[in-house]
Protein backbone atom coordinates (compact mmCIF):
# COMPACT_ATOMS: atom_id res chain seq x y z
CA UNK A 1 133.38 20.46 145.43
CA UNK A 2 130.07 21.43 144.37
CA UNK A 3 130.68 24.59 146.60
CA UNK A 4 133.49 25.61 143.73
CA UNK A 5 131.12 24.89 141.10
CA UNK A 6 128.79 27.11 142.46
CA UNK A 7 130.46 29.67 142.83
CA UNK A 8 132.05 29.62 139.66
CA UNK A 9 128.76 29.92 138.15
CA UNK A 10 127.15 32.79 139.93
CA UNK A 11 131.02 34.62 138.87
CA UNK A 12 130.37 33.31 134.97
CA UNK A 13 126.57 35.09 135.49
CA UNK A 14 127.85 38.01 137.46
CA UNK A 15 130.08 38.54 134.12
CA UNK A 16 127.74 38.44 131.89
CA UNK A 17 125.62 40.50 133.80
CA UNK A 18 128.39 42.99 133.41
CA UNK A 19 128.96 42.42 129.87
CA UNK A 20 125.17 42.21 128.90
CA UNK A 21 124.87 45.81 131.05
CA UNK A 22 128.28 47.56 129.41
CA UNK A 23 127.05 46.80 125.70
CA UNK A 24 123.52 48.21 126.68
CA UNK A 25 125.25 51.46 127.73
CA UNK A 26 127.07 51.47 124.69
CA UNK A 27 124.57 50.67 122.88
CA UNK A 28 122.00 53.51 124.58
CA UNK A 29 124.70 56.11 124.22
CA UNK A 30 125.55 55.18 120.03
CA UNK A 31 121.75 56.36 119.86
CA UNK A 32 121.64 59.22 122.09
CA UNK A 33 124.82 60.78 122.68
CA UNK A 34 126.72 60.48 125.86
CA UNK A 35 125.21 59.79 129.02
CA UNK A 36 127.51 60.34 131.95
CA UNK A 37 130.08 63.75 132.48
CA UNK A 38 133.02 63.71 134.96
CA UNK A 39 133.42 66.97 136.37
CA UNK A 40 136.73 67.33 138.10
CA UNK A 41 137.66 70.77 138.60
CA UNK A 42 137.08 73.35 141.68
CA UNK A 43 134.31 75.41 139.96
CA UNK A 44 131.42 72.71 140.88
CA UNK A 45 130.91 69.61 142.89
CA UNK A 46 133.41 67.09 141.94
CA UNK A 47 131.77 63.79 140.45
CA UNK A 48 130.24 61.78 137.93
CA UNK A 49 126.91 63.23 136.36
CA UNK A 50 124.04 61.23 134.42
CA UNK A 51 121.99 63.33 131.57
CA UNK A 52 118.91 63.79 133.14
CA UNK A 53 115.80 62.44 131.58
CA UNK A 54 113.68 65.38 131.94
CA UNK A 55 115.36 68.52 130.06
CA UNK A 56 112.96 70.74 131.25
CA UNK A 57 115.25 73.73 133.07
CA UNK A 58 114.85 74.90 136.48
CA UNK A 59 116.42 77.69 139.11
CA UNK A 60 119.38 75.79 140.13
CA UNK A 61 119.93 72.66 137.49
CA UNK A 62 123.26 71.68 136.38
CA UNK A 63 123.99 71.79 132.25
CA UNK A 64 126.64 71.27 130.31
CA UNK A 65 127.29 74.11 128.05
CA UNK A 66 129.17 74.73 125.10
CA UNK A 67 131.66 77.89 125.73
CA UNK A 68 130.85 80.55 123.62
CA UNK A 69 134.03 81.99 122.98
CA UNK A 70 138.11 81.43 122.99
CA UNK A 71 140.01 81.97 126.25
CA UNK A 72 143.85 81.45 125.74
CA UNK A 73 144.27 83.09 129.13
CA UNK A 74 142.67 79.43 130.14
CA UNK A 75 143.80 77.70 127.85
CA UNK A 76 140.15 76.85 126.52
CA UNK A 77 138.97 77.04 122.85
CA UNK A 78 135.38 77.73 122.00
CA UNK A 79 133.28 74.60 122.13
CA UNK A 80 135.10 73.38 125.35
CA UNK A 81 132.29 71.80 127.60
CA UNK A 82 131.43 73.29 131.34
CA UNK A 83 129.49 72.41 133.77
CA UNK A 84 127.28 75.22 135.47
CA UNK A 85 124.07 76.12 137.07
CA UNK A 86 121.16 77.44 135.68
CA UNK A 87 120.30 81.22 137.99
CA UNK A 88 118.63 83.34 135.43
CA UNK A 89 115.87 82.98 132.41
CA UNK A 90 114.83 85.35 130.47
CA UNK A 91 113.12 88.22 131.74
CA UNK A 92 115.09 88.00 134.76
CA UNK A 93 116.96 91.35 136.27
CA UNK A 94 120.51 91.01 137.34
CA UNK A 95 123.35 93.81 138.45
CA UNK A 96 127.00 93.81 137.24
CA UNK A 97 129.26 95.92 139.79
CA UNK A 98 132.86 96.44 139.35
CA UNK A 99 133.12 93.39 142.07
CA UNK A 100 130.23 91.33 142.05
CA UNK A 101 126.91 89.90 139.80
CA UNK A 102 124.26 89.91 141.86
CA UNK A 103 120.89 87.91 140.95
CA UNK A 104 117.54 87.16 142.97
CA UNK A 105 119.69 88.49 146.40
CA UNK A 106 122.73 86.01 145.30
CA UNK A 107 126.12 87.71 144.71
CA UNK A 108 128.81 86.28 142.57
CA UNK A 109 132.48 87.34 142.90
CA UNK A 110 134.31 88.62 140.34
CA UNK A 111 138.06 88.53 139.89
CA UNK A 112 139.49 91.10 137.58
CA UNK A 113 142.63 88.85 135.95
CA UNK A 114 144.16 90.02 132.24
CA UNK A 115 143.34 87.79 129.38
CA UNK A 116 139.39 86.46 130.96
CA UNK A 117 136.84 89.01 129.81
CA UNK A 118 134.54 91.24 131.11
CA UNK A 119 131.24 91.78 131.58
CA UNK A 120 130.11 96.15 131.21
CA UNK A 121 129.00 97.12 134.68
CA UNK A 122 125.20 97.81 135.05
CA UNK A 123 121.35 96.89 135.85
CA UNK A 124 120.66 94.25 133.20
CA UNK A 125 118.14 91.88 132.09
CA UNK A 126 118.15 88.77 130.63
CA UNK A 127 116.90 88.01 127.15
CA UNK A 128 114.92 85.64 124.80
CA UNK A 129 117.02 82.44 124.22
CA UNK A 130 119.92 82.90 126.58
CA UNK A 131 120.66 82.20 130.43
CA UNK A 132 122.80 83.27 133.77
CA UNK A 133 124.58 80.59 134.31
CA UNK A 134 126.77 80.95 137.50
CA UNK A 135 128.30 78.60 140.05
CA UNK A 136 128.17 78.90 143.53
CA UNK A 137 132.43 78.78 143.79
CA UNK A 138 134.23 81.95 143.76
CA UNK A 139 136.39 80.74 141.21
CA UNK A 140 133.92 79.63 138.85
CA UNK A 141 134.45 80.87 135.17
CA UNK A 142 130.88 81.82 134.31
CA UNK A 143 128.56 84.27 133.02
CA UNK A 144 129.87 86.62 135.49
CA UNK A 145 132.81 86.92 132.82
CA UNK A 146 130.95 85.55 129.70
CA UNK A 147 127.32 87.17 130.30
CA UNK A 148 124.47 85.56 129.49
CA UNK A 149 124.84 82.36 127.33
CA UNK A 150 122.72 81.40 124.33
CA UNK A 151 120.29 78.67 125.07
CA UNK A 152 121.04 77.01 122.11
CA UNK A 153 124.85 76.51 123.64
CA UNK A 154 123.02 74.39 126.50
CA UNK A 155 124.16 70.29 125.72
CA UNK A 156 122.49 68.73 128.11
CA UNK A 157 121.06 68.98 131.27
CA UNK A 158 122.51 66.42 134.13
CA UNK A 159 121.98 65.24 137.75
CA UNK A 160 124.80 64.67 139.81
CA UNK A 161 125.04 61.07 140.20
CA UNK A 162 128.19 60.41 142.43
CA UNK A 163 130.22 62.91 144.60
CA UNK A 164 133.81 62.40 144.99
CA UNK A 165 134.25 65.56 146.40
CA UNK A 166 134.60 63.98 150.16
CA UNK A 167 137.12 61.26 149.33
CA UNK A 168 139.43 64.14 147.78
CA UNK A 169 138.91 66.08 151.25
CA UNK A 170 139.77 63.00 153.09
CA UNK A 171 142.91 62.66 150.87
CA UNK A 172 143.94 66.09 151.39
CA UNK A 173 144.17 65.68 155.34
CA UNK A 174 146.20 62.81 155.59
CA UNK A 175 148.68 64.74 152.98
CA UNK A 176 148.50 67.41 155.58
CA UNK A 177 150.31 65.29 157.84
């Protein structure tokens, strides 16, 4: 009997563990904005992602970004929030080719489509208060289309958190069968 009792207890304090922990969050982001991103589609790891609490930028961070401009080809207006990685600053060189943006010996694909623009081919650089910001996937919509993006477009900068990426892959085999 006292077994029961017992473990009805450590359930009623697990709860409002849980309860005490959910308000804090909601509390946290009421002051600060959101905290946490889902990112879903192909053009990045799939997962959750926590705003980081150093918003310093590096080579290689993840932001969210405001986009800069309407694509109805996408079906995305301007202001629609993406998740990409940080590959140039300013001062940095980068070449546009009819196939490719290339960037510190990186090249990113591009796909000619109707309806996404287009970058002018050239040797570039990047300048004060804007950023490359490209994804390793081919079919990333980036600044390989948009160009550089101004800084001030830049949300929030986030850590991946949790990958679900290998839990879709594992999903994706047994459909295969």
């Amino acid at each position: 009997m006292n077994f029961l009792k017992g473990g009805q207890r450590k359930l009623k304090i697990f709860m409002m563990g849980m309860f005490l922990v959910i308000g804090f969050l909601i509390f946290v982001n009421m002051l600060v904005g959101k905290l946490f991103y889902v990112n879903s589609t192909d053009s990045a790891p799939k997962g959750l992602y926590m705003v980081s609490l150093n918003q310093k930028l590096h080579y290689g961070d993840y932001v969210i970004v405001s986009l800069p401009v309407d694509v109805p080809k996408l079906h995305v207006e301007k202001g629609f929030l993406l998740l990409k990685q940080v590959r140039g600053f300013p001062g940095d060189i980068y070449n546009v080719s009819a196939d490719a943006l290339e960037i510190h010996g990186e090249r990113y694909k591009i796909f000619h489509q109707d309806g996404l623009p287009e970058i002018k081919v050239g040797e570039k650089q990047v300048i004060k208060n804007e950023m490359l910001l490209l994804n390793d996937r081919e079919r990333s919509f980036d600044s390989r289309y948009l160009g550089p993006i101004p800084k001030n477009l830049i949300v929030k900068k986030v850590d991946l958190l949790l990958v679900y990426e290998p839990f879709t892959m594992l999903n994706k085999e047994g459909d295969d069968e």
